[in-house]
N, C-alpha and C. Protein backbone atom coordinates (compact mmCIF):
# COMPACT_ATOMS: atom_id res chain seq x y z
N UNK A 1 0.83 -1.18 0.00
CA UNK A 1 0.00 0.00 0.00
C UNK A 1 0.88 1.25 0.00
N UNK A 2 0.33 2.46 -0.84
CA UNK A 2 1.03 3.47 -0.34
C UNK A 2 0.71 4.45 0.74
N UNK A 3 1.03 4.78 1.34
CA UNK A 3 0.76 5.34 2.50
C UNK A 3 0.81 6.67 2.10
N UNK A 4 0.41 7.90 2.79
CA UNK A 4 -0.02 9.59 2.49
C UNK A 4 0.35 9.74 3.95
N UNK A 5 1.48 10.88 3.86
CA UNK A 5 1.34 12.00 5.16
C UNK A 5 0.83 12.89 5.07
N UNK A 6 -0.29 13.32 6.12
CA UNK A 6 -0.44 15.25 5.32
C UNK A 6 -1.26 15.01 6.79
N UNK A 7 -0.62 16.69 7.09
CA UNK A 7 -0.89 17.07 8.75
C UNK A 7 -0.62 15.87 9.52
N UNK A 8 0.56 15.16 9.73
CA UNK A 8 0.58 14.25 10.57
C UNK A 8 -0.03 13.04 11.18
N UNK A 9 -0.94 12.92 9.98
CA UNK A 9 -1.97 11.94 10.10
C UNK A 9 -1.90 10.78 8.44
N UNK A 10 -1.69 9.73 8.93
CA UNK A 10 -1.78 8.56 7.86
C UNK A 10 -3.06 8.70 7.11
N UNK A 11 -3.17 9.07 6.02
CA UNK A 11 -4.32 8.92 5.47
C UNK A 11 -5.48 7.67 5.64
N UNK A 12 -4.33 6.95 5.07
CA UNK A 12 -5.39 5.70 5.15
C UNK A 12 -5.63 4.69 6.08
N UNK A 13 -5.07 5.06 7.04
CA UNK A 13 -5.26 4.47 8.70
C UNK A 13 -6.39 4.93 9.18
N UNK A 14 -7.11 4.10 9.86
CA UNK A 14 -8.35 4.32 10.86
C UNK A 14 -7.79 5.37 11.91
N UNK A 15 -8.44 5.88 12.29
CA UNK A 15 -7.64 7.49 13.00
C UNK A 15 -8.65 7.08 14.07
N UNK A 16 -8.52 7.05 15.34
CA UNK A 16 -9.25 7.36 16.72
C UNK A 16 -7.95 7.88 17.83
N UNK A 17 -8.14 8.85 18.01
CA UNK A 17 -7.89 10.18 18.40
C UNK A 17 -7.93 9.67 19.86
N UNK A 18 -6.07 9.89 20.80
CA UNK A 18 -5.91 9.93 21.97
C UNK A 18 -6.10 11.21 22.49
N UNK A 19 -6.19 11.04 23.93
CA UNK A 19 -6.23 12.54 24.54
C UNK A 19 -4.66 12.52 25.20
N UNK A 20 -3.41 11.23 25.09
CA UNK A 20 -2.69 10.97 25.30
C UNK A 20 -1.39 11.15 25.22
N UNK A 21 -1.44 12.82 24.81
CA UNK A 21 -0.50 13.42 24.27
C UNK A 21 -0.26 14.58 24.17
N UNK A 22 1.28 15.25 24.02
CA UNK A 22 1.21 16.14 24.24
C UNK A 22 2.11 17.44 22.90
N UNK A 23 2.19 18.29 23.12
CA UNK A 23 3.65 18.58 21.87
C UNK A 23 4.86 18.58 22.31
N UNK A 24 5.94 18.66 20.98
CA UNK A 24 7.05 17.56 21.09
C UNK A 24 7.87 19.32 21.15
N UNK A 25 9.12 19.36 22.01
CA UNK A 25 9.41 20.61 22.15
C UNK A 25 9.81 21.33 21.16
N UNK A 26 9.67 22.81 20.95
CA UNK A 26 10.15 23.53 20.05
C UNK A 26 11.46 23.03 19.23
N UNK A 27 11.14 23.48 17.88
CA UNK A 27 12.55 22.96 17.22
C UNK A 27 12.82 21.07 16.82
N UNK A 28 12.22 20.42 18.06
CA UNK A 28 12.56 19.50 17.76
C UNK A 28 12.25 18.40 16.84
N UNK A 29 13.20 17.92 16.31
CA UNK A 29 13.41 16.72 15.08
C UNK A 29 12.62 15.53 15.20
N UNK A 30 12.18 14.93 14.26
CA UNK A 30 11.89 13.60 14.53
C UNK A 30 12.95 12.68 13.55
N UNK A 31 13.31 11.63 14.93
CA UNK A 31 14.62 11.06 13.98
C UNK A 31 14.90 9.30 14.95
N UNK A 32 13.58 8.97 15.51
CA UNK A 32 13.83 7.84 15.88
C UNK A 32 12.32 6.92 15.52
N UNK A 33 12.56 5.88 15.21
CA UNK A 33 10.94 4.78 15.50
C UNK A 33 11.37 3.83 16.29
N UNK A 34 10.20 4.06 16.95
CA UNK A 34 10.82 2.85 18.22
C UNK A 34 9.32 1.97 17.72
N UNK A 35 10.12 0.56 18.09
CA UNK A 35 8.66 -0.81 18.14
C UNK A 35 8.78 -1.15 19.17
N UNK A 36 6.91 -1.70 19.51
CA UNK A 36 6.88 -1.75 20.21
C UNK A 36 5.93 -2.96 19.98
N UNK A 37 5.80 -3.83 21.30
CA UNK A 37 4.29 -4.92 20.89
C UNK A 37 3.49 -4.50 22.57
N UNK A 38 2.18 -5.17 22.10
CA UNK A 38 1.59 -5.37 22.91
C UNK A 38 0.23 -6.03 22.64
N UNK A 39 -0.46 -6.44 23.70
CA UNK A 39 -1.19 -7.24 23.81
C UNK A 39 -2.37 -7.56 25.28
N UNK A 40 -3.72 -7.07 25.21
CA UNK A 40 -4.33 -7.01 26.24
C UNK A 40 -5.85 -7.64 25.87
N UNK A 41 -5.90 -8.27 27.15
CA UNK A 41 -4.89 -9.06 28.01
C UNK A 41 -3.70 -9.62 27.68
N UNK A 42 -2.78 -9.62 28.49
CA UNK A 42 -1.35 -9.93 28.00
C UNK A 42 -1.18 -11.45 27.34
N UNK A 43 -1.46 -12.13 25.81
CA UNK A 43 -0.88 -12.84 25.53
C UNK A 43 -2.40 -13.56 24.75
N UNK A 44 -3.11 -12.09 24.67
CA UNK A 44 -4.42 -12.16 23.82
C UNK A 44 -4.84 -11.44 22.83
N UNK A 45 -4.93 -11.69 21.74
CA UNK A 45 -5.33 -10.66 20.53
C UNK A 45 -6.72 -10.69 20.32
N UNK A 46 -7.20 -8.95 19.80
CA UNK A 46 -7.95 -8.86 19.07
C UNK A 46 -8.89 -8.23 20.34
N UNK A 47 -10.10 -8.03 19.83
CA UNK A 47 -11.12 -7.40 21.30
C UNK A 47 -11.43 -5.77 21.35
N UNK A 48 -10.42 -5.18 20.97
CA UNK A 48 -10.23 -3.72 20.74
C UNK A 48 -9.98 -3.24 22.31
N UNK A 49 -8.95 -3.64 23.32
CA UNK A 49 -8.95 -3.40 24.30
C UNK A 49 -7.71 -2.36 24.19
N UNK A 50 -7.07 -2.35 23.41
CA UNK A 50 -5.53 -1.70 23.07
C UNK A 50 -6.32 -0.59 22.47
N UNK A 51 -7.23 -0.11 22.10
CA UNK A 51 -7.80 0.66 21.54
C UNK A 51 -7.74 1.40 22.53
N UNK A 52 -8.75 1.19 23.18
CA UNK A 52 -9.69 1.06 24.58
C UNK A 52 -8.66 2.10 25.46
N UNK A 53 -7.39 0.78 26.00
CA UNK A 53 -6.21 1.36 26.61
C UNK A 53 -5.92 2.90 26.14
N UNK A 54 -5.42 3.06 25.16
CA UNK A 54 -4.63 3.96 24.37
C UNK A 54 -5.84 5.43 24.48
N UNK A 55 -6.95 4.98 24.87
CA UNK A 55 -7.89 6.19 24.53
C UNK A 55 -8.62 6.26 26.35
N UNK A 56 -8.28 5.58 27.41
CA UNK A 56 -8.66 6.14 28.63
C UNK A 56 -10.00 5.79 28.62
N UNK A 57 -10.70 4.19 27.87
CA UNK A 57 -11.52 3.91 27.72
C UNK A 57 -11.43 2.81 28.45
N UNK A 58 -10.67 1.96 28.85
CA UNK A 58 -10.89 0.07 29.47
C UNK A 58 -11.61 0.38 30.41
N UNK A 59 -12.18 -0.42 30.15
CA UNK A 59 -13.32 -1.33 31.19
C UNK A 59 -12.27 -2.09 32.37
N UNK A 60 -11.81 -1.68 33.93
CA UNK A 60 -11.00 -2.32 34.47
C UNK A 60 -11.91 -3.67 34.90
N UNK A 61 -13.31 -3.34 34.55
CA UNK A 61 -13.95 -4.84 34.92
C UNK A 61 -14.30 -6.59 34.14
N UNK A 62 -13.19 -5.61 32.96
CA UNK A 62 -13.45 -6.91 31.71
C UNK A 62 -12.44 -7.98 32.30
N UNK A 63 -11.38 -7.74 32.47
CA UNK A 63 -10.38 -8.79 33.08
C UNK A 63 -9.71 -8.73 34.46
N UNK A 64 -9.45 -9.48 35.30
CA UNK A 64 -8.48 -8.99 36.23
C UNK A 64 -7.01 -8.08 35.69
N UNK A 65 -6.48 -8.25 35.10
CA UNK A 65 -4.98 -7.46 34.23
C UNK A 65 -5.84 -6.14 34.58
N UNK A 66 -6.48 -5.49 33.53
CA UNK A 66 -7.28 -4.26 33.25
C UNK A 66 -7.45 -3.59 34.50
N UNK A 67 -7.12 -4.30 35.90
CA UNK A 67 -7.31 -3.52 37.33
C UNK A 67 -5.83 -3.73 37.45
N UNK A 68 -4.55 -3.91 36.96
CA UNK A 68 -3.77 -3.38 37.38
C UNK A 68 -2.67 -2.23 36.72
N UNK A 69 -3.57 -1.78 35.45
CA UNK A 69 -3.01 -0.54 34.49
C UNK A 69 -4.21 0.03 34.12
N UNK A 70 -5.54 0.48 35.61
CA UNK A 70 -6.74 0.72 35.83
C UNK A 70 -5.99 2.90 35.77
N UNK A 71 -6.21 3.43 35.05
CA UNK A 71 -5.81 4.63 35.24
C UNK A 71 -4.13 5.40 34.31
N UNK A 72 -3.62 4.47 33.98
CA UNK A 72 -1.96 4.49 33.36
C UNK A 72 -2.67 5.25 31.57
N UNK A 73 -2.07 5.96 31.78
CA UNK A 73 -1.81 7.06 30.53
C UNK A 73 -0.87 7.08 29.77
N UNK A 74 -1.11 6.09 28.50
CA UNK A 74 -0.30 5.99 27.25
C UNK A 74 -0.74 6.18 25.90
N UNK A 75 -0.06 6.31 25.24
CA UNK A 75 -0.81 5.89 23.59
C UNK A 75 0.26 6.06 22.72
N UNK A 76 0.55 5.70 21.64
CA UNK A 76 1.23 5.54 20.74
C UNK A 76 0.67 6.17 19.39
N UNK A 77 1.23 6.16 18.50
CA UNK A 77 1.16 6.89 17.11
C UNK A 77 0.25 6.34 16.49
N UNK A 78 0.95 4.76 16.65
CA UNK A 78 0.46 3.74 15.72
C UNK A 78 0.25 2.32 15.80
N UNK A 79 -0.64 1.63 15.53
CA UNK A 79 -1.16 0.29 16.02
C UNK A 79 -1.28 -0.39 14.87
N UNK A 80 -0.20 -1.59 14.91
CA UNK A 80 -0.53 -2.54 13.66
C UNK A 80 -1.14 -3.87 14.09
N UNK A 81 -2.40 -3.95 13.73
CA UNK A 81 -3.05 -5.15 14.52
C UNK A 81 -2.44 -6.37 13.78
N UNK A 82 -2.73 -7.75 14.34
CA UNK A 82 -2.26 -9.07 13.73
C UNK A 82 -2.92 -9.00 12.13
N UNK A 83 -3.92 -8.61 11.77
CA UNK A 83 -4.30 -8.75 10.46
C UNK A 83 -4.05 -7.76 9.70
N UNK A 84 -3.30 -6.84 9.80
CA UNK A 84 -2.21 -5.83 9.72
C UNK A 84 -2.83 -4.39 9.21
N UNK A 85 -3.97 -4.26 9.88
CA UNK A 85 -5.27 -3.63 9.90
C UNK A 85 -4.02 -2.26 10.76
N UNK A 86 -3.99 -0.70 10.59
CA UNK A 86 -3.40 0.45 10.94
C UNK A 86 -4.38 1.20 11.65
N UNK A 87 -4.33 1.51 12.74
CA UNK A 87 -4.86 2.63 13.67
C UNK A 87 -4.06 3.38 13.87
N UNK A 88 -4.48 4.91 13.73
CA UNK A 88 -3.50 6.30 14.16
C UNK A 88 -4.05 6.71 15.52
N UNK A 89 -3.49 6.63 16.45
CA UNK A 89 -4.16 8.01 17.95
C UNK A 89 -3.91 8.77 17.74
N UNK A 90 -2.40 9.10 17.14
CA UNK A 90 -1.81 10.36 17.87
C UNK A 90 -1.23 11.00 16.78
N UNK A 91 -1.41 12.62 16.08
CA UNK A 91 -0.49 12.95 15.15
C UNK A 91 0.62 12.73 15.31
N UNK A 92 1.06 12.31 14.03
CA UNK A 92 3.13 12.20 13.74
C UNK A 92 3.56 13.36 14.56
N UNK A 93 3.18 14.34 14.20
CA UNK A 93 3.66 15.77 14.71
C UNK A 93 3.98 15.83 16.34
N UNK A 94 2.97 15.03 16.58
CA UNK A 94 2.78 15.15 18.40
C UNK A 94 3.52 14.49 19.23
N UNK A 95 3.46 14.45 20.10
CA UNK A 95 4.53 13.29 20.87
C UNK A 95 3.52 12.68 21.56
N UNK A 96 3.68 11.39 20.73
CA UNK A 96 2.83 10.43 21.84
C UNK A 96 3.47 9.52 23.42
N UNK A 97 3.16 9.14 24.03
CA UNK A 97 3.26 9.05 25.17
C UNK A 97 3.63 6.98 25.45
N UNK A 98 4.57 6.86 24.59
CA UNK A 98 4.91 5.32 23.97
C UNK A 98 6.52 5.01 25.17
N UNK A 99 7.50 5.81 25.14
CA UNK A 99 8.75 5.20 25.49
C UNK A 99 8.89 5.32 27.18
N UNK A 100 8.30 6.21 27.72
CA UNK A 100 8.85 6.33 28.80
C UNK A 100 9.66 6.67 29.29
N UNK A 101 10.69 6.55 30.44
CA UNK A 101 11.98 6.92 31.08
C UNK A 101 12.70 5.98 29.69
N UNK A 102 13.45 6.92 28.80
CA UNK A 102 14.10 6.18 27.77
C UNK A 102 15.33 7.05 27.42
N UNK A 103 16.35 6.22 26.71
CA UNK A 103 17.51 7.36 26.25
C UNK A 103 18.20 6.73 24.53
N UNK A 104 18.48 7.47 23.93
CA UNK A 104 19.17 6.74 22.93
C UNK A 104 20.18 7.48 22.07
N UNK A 105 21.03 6.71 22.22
CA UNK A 105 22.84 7.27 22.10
C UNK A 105 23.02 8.98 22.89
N UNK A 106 22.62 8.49 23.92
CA UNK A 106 22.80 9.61 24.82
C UNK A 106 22.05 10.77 24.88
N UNK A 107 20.61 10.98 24.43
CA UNK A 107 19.75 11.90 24.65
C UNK A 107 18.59 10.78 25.01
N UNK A 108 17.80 11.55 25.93
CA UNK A 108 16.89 11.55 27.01
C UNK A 108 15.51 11.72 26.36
N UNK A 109 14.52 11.05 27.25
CA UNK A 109 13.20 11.29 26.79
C UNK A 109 12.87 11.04 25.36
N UNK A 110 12.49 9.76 24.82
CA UNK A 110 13.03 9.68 23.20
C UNK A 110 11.35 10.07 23.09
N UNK A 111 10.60 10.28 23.70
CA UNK A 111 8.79 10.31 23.13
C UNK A 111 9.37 11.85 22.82
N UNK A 112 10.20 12.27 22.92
CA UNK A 112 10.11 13.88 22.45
C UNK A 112 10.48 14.11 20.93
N UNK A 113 11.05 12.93 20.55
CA UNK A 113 11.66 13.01 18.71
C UNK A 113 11.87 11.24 18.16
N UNK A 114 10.50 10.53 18.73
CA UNK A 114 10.87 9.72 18.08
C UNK A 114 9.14 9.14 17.87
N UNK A 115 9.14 8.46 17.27
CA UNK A 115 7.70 8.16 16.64
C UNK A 115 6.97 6.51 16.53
N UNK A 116 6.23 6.50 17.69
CA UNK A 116 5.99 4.63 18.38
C UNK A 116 5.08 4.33 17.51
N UNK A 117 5.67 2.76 17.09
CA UNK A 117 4.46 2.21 16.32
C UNK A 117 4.69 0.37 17.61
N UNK A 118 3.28 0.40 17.90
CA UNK A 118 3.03 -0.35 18.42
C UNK A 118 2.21 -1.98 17.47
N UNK A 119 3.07 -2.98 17.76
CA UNK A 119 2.58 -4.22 17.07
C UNK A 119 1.58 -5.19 17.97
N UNK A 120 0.41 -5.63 17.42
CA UNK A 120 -0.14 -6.35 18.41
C UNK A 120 0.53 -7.51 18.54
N UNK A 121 0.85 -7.80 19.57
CA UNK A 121 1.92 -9.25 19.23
C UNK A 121 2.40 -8.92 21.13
N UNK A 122 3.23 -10.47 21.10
CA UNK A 122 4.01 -10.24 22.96
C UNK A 122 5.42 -10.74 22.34
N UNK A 123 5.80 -10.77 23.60
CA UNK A 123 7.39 -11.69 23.84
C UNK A 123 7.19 -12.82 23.30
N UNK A 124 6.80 -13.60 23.32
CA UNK A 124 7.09 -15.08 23.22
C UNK A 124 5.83 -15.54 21.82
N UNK A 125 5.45 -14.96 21.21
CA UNK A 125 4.88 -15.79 20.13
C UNK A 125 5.35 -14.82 18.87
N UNK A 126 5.59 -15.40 18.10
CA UNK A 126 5.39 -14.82 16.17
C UNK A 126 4.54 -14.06 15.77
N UNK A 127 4.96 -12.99 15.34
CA UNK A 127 4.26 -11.62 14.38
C UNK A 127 4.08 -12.36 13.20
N UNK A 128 2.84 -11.70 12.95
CA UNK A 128 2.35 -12.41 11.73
C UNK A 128 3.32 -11.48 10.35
N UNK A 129 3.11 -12.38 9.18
CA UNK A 129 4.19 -11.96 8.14
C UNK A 129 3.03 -10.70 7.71
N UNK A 130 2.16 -10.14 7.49
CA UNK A 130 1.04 -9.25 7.18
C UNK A 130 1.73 -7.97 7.84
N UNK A 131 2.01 -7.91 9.68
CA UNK A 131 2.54 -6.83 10.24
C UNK A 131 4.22 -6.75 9.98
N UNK A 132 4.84 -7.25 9.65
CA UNK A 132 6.02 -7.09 9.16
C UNK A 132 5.97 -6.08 7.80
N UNK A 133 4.89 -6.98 6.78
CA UNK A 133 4.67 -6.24 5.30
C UNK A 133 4.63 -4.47 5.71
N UNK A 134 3.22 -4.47 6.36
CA UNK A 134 3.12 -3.08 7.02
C UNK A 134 4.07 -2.09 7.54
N UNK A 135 4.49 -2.55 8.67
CA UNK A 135 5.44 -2.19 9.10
C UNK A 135 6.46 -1.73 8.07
N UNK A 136 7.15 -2.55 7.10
CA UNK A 136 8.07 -2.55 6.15
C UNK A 136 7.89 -1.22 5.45
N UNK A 137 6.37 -1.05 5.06
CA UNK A 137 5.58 -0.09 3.79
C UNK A 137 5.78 1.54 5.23
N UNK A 138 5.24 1.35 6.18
CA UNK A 138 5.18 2.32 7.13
C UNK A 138 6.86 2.97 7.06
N UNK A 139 7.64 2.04 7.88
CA UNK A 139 8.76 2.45 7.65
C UNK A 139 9.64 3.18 6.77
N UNK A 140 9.24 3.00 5.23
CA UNK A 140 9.94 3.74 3.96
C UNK A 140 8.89 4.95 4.05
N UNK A 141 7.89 5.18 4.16
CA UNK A 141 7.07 6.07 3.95
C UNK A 141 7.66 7.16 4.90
N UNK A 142 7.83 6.64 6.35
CA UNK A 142 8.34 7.91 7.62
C UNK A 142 9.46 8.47 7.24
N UNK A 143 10.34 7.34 6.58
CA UNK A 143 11.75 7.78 6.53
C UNK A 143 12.05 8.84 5.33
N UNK A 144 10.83 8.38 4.31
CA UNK A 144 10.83 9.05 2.93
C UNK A 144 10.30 10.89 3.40
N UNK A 145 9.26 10.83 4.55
CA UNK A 145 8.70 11.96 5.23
C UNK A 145 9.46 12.97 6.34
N UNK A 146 9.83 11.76 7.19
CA UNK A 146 10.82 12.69 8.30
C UNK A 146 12.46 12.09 7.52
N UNK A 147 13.03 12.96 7.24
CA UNK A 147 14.31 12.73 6.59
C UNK A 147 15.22 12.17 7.30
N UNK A 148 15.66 12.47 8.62
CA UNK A 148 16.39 11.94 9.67
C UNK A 148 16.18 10.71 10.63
N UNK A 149 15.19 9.69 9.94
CA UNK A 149 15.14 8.74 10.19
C UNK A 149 15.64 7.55 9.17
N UNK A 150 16.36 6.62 9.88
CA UNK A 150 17.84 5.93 8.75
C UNK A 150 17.30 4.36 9.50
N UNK A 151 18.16 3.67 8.65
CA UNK A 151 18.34 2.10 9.40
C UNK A 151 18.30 2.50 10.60
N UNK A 152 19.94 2.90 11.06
CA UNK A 152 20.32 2.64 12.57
C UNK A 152 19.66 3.82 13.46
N UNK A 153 17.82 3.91 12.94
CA UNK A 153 17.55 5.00 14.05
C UNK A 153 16.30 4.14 13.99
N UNK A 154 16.17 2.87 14.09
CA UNK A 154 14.84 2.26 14.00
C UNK A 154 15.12 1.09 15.33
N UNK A 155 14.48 1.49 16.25
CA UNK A 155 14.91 0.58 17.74
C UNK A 155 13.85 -0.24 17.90
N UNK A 156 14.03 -1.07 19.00
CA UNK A 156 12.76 -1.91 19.42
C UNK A 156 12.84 -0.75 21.05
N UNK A 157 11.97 -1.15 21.50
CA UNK A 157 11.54 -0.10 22.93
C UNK A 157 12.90 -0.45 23.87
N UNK A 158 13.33 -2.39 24.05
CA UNK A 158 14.32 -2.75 24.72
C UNK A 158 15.52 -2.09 24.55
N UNK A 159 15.81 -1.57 23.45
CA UNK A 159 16.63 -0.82 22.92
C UNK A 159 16.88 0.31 23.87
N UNK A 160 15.77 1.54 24.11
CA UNK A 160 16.04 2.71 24.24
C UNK A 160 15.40 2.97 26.19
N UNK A 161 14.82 1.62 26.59
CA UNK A 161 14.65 1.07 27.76
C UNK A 161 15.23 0.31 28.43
N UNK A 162 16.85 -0.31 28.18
CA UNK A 162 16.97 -1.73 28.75
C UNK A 162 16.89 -2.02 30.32
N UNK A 163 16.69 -3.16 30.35
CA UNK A 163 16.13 -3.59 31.83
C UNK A 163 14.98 -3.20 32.33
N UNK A 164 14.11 -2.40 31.50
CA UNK A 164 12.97 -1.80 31.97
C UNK A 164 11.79 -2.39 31.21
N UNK A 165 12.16 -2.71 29.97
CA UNK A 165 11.38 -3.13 29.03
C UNK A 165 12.50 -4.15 27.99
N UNK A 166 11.02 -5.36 27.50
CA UNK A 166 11.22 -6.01 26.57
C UNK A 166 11.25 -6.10 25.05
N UNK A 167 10.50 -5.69 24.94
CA UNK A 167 9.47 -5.42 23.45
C UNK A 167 10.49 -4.69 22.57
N UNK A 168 10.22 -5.27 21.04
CA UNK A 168 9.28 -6.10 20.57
C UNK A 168 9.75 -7.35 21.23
N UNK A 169 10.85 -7.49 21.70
CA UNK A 169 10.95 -9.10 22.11
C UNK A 169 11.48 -10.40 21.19
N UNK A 170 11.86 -11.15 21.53
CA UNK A 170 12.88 -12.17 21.20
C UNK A 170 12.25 -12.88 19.64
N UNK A 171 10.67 -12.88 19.62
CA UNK A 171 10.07 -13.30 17.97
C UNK A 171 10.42 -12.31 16.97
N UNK A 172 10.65 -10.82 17.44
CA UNK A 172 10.60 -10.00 16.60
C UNK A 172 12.03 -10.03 15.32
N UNK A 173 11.69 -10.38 14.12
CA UNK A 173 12.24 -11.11 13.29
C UNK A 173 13.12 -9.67 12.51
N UNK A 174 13.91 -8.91 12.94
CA UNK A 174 14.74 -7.64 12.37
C UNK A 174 14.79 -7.64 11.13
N UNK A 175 15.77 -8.50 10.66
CA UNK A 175 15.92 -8.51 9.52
C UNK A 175 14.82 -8.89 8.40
N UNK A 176 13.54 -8.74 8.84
CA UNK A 176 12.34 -8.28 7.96
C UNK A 176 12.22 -6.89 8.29
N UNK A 177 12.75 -6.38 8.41
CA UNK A 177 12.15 -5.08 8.67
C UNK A 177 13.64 -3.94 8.15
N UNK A 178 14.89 -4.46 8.60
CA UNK A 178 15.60 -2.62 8.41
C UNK A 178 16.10 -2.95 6.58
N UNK A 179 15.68 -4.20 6.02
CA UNK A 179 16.29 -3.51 4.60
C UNK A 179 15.35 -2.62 4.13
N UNK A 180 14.22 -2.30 4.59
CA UNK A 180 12.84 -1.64 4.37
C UNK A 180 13.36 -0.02 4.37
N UNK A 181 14.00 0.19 5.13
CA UNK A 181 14.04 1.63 5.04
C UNK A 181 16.02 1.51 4.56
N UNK A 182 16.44 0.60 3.85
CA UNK A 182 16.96 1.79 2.90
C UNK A 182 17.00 1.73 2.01
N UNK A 183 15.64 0.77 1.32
CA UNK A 183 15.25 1.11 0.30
C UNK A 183 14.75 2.62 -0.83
N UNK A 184 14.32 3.35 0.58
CA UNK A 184 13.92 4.82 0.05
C UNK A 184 14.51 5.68 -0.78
């Protein structure tokens, strides 16, 4: 697929709109993608609970999990579901609220210049080959858009978190993914 930037929003992505965010400071660049997976309940797809999450919507009474990230304020850019279906929350432009206490090659706070795309997927099972494709097509498109994003600025979260975080985690298959952006 080809993908469209204009105003910071994927054209052809389903767009539902976080309140999860904030702006990214003056001046500043965007020049990192961080991946990320997830999965709610943890090690369950599909349901629209990651939706849910990302928008200050869960139900903490659907699962026990859901009462213990009952209130936690996140969201990400971008959501590639297992059937490699694209949700936008958050404008490109914006800084979404994905990395956390993070650093990479020595600057701080990477949600301030770097741009989360979240995979539905966990640690321990296989991304489907569909979110790789995506991902792949996403990737040349950002890099083709924000100029200062290269191979070696495309992290997994463990990356720019270590010891704090896993993700994408040990299935996550790399080398489907960085000849993608330098193809551009």
């Amino acid at each position: 697929m080809n993908w469209t930037v204009e105003a910071g929003w994927l054209q052809e992505a389903r767009h539902k709109p976080s309140t999860n965010f904030n702006a990214r400071p003056d001046g500043c660049d965007i020049s990192l993608l961080v991946v990320h997976n997830i999965s709610l309940p943890p090690g369950e797809f599909g349901g629209g609970y990651i939706e849910d999450f990302f928008c200050n919507e869960l139900d903490s009474r659907k699962h026990p999990y859901f009462e213990t990230i009952a209130g936690v304020e996140v969201s990400a850019h971008l959501l590639i579901a297992r059937s490699g279906g694209v949700t936008q929350f958050v404008s490109l432009d914006d800084r979404a609220w994905h990395a956390g206490s993070s650093a990479f090659k020595g600057r701080e706070n990477c949600n301030d210049f770097s741009i989360g795309i979240e995979l539905e997927g966990c640690d321990d099972q296989p991304f489907e080959e569909i979110q790789y494709q995506v991902l792949s097509e996403l990737s040349v498109t950002l890099s083709g858009h924000y100029r200062l994003l290269s191979t070696d600025r495309v992290v997994g979260h463990s990356d720019i978190s270590p010891g704090r975080k896993t993700d994408p985690g040990p299935f996550f298959d790399w080398d489907k993914l960085k000849p993608s952006i330098q193809q551009r």
